[in-house]
C-alpha atoms as a PDB file:
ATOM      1  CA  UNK A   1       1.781  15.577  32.520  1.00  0.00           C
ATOM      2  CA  UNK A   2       2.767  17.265  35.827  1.00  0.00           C
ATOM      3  CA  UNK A   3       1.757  16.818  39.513  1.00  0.00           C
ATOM      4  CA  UNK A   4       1.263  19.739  41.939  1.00  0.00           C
ATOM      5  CA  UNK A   5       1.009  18.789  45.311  1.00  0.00           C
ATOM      6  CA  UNK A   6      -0.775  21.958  46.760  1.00  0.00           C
ATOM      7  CA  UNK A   7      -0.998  20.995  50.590  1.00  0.00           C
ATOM      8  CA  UNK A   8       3.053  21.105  50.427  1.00  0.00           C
ATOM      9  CA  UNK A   9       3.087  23.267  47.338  1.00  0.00           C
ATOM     10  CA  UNK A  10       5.044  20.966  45.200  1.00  0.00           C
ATOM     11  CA  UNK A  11       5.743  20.497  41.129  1.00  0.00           C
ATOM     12  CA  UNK A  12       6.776  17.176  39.913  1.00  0.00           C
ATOM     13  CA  UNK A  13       7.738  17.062  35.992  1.00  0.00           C
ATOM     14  CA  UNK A  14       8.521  13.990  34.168  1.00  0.00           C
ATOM     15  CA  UNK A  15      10.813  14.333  31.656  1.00  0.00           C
ATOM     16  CA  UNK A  16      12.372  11.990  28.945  1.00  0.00           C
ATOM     17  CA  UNK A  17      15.389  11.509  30.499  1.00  0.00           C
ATOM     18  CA  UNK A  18      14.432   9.053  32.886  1.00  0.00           C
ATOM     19  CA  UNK A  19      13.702  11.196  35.834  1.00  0.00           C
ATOM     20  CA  UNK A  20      11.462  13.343  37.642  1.00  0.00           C
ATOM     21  CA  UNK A  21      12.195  16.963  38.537  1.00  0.00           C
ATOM     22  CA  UNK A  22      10.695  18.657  41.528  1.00  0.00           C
ATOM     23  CA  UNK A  23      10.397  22.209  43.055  1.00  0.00           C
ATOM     24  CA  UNK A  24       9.464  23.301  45.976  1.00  0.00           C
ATOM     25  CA  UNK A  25       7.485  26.363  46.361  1.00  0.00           C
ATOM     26  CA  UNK A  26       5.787  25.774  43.287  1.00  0.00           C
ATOM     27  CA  UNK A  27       3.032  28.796  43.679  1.00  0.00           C
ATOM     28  CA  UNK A  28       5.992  31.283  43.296  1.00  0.00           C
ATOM     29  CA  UNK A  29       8.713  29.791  41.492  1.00  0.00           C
ATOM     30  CA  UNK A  30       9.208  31.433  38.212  1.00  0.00           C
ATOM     31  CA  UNK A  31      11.828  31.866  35.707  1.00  0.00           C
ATOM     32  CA  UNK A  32      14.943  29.620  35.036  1.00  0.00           C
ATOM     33  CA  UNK A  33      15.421  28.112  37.959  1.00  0.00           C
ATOM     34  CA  UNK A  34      16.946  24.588  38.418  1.00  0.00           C
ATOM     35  CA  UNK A  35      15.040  21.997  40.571  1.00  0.00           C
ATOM     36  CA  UNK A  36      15.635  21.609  44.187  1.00  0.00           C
ATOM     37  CA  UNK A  37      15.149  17.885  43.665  1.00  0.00           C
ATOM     38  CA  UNK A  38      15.273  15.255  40.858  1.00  0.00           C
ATOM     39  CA  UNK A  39      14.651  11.199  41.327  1.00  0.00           C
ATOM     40  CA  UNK A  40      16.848   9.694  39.036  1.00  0.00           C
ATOM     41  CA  UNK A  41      18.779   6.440  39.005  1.00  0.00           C
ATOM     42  CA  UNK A  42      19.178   2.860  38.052  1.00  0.00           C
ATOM     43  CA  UNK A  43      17.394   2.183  41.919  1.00  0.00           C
ATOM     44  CA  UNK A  44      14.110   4.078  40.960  1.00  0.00           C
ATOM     45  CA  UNK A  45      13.301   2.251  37.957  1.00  0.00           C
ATOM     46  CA  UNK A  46      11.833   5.444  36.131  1.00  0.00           C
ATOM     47  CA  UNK A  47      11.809   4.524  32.234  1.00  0.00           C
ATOM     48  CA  UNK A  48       9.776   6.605  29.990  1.00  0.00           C
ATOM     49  CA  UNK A  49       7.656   8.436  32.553  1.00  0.00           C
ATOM     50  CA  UNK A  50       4.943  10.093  31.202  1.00  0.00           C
ATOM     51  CA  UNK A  51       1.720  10.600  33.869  1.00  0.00           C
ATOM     52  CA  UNK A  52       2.511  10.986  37.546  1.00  0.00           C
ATOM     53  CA  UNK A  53       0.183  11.891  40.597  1.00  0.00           C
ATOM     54  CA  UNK A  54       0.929  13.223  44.156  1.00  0.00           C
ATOM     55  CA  UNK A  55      -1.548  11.551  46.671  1.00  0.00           C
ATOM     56  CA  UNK A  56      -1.117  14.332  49.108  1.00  0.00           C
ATOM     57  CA  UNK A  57      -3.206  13.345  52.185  1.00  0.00           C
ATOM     58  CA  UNK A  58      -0.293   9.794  52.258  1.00  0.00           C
ATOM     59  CA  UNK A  59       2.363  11.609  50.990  1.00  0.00           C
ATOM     60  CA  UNK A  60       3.136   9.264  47.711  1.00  0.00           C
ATOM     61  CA  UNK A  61       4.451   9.917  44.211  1.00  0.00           C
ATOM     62  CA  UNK A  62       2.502   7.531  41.138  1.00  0.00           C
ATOM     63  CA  UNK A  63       4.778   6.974  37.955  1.00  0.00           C
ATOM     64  CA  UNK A  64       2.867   6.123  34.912  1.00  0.00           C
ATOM     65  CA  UNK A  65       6.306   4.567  33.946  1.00  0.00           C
ATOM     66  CA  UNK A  66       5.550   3.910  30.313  1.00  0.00           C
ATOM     67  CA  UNK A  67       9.224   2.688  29.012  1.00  0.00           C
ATOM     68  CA  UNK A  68       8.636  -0.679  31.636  1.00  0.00           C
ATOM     69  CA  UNK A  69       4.865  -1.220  31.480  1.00  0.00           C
ATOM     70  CA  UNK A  70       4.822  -0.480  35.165  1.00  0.00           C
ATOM     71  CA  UNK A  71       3.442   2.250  37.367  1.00  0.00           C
ATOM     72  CA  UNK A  72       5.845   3.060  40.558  1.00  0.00           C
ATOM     73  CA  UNK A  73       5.003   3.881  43.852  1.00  0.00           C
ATOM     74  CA  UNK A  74       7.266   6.186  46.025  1.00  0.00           C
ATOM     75  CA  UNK A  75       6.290   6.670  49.916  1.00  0.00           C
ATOM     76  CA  UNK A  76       7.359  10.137  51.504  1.00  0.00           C
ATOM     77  CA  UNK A  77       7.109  11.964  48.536  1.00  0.00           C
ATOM     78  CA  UNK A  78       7.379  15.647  49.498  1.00  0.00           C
ATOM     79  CA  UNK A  79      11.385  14.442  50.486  1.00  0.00           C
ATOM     80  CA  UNK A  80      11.571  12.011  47.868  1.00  0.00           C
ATOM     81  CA  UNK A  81      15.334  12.775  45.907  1.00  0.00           C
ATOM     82  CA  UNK A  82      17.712  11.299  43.896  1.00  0.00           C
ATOM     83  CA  UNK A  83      18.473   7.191  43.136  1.00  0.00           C
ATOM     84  CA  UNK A  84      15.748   5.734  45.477  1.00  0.00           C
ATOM     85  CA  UNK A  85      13.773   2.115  44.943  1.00  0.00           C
ATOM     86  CA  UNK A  86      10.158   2.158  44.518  1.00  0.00           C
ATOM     87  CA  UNK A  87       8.494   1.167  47.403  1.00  0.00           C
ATOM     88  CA  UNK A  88       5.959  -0.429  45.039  1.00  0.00           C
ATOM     89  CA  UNK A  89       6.191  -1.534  41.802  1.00  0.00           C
ATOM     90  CA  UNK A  90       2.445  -2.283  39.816  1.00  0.00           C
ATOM     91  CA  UNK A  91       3.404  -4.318  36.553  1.00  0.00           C
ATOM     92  CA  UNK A  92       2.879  -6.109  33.512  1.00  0.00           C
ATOM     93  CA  UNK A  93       1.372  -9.754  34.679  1.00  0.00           C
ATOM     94  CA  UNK A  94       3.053 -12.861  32.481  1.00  0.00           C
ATOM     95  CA  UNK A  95      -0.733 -14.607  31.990  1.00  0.00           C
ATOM     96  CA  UNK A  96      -2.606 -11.834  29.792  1.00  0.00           C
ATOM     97  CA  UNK A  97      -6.195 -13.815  30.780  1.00  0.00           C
ATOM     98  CA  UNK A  98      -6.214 -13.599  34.445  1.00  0.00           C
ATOM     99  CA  UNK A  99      -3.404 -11.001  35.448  1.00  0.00           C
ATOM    100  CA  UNK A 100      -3.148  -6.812  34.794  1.00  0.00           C
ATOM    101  CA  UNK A 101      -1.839  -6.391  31.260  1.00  0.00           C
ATOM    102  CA  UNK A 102      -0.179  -3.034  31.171  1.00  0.00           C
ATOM    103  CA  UNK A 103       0.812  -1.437  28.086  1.00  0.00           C
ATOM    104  CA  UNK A 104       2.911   1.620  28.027  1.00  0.00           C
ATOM    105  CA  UNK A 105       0.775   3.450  30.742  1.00  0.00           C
ATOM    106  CA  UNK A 106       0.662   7.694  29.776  1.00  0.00           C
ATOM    107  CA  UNK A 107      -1.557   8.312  32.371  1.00  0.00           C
ATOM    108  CA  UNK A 108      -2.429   7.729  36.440  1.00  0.00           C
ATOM    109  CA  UNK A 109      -5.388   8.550  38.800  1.00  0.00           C
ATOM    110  CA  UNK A 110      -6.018   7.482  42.213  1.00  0.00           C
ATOM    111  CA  UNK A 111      -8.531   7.933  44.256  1.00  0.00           C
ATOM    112  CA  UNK A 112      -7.168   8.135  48.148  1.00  0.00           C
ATOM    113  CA  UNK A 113     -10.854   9.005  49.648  1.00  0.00           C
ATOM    114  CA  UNK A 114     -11.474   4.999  49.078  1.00  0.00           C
END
């Protein structure tokens, strides 16, 4: 899945390769263009991403990082480029009973109106 932040008129892509590409100016880009950005790197712990989602109004990047059972949180998004940490990290808890059990997560929503 992609992300389009439309307040700064962004594209994120996942892609296989462990990274995510983004271009700005995403209402007119067109062609074969390269990105302007990609996050990529040991740092950002991107393995396997498959959903992502811009929270616009806070300016964050969600990685439905499926290869770790995780999903990743980036702040400043819209600047966000190349081997950065997480600022968050949302995984796998070791007690399956009481703690979040993620599994290979394809997908991410969030709701940043609550």
């Amino acid at each position: 899945a992609v992300a389009v932040d439309t307040v700064s008129d962004i594209l994120y892509i996942p892609t296989l390769s462990n990274s995510i590409l983004v271009y700005d100016q995403a209402s007119t880009t067109n062609g074969l263009v390269s990105p302007d950005r990609t996050i990529a790197g040991s740092a950002t712990k991107i393995s396997t991403p498959f959903g992502i989602f811009v929270d616009s109004s806070n300016n964050l990047l969600y990685v439905a990082n499926s290869g770790a059972n995780a999903v990743l949180v980036f702040n400043n998004a819209s600047t966000a480029t190349g081997n950065i940490a997480p600022n968050r990290t949302i995984a796998q808890g070791t007690d399956p009973v009481n703690e979040t059990t993620l599994n290979a997560p394809l997908g991410i929503f969030v709701d940043s109106t609550r």
